[in-house]
N, C-alpha and C. Protein backbone atom coordinates (compact mmCIF):
# COMPACT_ATOMS: atom_id res chain seq x y z
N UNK A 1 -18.37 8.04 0.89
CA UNK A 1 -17.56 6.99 0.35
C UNK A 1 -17.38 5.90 1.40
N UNK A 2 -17.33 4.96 1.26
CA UNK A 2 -17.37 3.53 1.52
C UNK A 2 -16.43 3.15 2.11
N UNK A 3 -15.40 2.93 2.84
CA UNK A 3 -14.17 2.09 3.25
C UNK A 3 -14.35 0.82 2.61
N UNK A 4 -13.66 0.38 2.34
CA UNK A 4 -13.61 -1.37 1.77
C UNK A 4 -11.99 -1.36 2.06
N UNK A 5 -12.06 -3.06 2.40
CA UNK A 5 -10.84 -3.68 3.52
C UNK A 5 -10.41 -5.07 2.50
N UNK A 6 -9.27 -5.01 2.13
CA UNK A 6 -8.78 -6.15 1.49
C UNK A 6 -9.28 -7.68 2.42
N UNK A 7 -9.14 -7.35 3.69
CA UNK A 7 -9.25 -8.72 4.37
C UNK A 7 -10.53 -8.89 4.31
N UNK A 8 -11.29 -8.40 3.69
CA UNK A 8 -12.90 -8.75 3.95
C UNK A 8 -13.28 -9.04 2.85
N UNK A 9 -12.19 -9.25 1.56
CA UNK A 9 -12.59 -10.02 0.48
C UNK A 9 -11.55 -11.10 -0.15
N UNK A 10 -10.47 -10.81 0.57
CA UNK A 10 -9.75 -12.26 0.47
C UNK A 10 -9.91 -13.40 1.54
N UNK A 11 -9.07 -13.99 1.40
CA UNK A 11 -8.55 -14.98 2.56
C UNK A 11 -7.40 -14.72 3.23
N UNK A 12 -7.36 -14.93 4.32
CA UNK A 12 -5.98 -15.34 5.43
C UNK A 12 -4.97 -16.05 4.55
N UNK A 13 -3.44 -15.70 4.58
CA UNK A 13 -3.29 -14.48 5.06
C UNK A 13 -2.80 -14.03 3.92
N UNK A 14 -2.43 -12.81 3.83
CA UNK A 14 -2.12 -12.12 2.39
C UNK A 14 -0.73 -12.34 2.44
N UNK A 15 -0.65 -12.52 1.05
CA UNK A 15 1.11 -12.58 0.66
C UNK A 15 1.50 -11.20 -0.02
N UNK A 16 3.13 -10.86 0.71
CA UNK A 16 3.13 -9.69 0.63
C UNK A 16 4.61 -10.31 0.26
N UNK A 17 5.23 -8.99 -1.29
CA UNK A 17 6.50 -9.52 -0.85
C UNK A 17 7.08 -7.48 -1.59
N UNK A 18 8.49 -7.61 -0.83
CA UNK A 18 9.66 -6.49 -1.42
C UNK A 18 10.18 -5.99 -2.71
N UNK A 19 9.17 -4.97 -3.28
CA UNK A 19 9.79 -4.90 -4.94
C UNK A 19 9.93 -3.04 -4.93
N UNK A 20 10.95 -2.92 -4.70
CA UNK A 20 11.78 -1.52 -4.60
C UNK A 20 11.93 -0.70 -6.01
N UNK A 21 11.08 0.79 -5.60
CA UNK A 21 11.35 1.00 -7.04
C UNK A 21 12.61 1.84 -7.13
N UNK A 22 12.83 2.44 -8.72
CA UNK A 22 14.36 2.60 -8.73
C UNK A 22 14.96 3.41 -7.78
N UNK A 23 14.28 4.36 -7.53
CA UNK A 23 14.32 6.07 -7.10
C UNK A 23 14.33 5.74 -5.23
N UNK A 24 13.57 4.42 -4.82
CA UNK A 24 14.08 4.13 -3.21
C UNK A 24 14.88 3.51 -3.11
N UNK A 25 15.69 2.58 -4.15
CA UNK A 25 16.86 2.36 -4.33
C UNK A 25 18.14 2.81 -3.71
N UNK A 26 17.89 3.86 -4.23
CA UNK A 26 18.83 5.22 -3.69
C UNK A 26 18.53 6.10 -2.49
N UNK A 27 17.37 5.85 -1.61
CA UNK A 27 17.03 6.23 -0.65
C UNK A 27 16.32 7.72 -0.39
N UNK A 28 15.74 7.80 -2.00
CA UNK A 28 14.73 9.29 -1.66
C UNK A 28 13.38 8.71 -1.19
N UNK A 29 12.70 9.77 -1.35
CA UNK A 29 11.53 10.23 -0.46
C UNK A 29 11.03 10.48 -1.65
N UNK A 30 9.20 9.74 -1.86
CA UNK A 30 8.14 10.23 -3.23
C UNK A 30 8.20 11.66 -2.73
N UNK A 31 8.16 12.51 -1.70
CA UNK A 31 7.69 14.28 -1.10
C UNK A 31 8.75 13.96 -0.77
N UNK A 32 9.11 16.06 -0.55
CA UNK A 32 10.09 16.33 0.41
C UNK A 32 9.51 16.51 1.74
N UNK A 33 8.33 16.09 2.28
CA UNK A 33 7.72 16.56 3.21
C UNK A 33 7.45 14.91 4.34
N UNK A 34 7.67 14.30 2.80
CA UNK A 34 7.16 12.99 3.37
C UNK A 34 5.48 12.28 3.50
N UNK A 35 4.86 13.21 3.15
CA UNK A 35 3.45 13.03 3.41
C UNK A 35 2.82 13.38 2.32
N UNK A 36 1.67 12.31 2.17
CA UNK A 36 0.58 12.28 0.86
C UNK A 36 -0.63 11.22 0.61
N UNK A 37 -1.04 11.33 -0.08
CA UNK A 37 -2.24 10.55 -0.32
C UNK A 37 -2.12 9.17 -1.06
N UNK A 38 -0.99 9.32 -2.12
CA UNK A 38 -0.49 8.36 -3.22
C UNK A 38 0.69 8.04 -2.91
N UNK A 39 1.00 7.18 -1.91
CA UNK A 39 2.78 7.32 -1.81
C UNK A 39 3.15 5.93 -2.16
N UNK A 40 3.36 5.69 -2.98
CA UNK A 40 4.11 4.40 -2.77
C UNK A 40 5.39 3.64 -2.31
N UNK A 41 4.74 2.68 -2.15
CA UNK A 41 5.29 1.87 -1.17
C UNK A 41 6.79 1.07 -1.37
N UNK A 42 7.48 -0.09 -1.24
CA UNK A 42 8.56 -0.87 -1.59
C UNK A 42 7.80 -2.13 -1.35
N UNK A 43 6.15 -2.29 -1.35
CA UNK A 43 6.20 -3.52 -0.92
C UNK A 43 4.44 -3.94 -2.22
N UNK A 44 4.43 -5.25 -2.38
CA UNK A 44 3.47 -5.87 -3.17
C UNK A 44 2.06 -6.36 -2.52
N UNK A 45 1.14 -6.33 -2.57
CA UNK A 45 0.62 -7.61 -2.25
C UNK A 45 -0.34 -8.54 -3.32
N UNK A 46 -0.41 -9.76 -3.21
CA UNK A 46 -0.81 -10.42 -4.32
C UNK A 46 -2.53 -10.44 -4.40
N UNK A 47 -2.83 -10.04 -5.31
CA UNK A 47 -4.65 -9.91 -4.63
C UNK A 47 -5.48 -10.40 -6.36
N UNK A 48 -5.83 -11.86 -6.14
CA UNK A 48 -6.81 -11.90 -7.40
C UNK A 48 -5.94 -12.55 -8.50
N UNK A 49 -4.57 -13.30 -8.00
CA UNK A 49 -3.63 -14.04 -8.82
C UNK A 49 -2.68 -12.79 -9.65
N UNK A 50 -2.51 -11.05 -8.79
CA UNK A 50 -1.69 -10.60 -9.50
C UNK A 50 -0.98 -9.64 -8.68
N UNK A 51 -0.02 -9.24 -8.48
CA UNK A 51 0.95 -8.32 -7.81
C UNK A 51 0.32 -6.88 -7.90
N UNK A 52 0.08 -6.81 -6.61
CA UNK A 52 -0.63 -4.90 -6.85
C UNK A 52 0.74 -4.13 -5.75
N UNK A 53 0.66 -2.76 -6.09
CA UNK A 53 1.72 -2.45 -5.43
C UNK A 53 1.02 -1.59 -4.17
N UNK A 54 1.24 -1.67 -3.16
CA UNK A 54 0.74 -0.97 -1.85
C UNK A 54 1.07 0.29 -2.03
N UNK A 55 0.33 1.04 -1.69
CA UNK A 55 0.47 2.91 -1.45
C UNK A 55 0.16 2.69 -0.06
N UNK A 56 0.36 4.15 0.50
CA UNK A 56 0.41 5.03 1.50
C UNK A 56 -0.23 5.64 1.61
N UNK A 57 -1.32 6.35 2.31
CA UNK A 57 -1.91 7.63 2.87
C UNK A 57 -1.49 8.08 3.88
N UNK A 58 -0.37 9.37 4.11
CA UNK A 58 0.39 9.78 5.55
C UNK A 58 -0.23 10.99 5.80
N UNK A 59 -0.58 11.07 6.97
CA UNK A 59 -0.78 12.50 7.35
C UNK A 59 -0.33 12.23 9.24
N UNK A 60 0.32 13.62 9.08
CA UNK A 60 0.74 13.66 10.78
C UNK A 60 2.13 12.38 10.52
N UNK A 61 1.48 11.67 12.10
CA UNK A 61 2.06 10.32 12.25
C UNK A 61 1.51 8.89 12.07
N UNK A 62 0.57 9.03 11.48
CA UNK A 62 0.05 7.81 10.93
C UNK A 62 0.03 7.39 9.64
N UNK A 63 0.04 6.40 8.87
CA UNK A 63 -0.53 5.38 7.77
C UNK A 63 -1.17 4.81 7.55
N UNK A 64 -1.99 5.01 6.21
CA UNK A 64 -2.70 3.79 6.12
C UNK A 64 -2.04 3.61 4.87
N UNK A 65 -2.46 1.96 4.68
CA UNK A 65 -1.73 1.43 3.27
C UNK A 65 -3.43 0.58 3.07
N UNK A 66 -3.13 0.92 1.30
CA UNK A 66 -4.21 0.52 0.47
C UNK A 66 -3.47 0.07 -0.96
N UNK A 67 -4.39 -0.70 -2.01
CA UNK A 67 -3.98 -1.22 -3.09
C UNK A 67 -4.93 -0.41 -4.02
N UNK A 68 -4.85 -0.63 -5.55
CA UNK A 68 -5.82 0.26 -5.94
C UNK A 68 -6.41 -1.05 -6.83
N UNK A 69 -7.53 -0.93 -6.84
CA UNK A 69 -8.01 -2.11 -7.67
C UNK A 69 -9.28 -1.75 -8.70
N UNK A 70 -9.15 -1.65 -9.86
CA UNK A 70 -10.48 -0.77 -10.75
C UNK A 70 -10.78 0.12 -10.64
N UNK A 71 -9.55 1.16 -10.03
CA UNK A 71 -10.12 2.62 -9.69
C UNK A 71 -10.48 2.59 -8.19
N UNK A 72 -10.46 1.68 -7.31
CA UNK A 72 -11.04 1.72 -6.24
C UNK A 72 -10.23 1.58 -4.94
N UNK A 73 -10.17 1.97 -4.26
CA UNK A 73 -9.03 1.70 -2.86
C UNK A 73 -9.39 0.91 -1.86
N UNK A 74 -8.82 -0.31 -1.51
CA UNK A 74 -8.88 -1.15 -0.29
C UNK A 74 -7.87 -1.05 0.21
N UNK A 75 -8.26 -0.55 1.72
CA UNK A 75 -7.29 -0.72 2.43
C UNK A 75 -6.95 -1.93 3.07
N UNK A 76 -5.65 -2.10 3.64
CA UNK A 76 -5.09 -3.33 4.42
C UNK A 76 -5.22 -2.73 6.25
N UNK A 77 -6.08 -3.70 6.39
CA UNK A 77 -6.54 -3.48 8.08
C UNK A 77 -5.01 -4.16 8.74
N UNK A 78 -4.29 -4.67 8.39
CA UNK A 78 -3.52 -5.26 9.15
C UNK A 78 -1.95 -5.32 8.74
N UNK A 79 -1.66 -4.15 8.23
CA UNK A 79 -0.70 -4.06 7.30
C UNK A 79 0.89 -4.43 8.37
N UNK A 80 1.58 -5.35 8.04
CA UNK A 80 2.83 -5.39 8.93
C UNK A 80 4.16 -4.88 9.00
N UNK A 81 3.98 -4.50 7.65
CA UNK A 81 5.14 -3.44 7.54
C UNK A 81 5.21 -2.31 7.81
N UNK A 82 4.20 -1.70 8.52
CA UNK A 82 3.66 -0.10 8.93
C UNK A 82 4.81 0.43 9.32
């Protein structure tokens, strides 16, 4: 499988904005463990004139954040909210 990178098919710089869903509202956790493949995020980014919502991939102590687009995952090389 392929890596593919949001910044290598948009433009500088991505607009990202804060849309909280109900359940982090209240300050839970998608796991009780904290860690997963699908986690989503509290945050947007706009890609292609439409609001996609950022996920998570955690394992250990790291993240990566990706969008899902046609079934397909790009990640954000430069994500700032990490």
């Amino acid at each position: 499988m392929e890596i593919k990178y949001l910044e290598d098919i948009v433009q500088y710089p991505l607009e990202f904005k804060e849309n909280w869903l109900s359940w982090q509202e209240y300050g839970f956790q998608f796991s009780a463990s904290g860690y997963g493949t699908r986690i989503p995020t509290r945050y947007m980014v706009k890609y292609r004139g439409t609001w996609r919502r950022v996920y998570a991939i955690r394992k250990a102590n790291a993240a990566s954040a990706y969008i899902i687009s046609k079934g397909e995952r790009l990640f954000i090389r430069d994500f700032p909210h990490a």
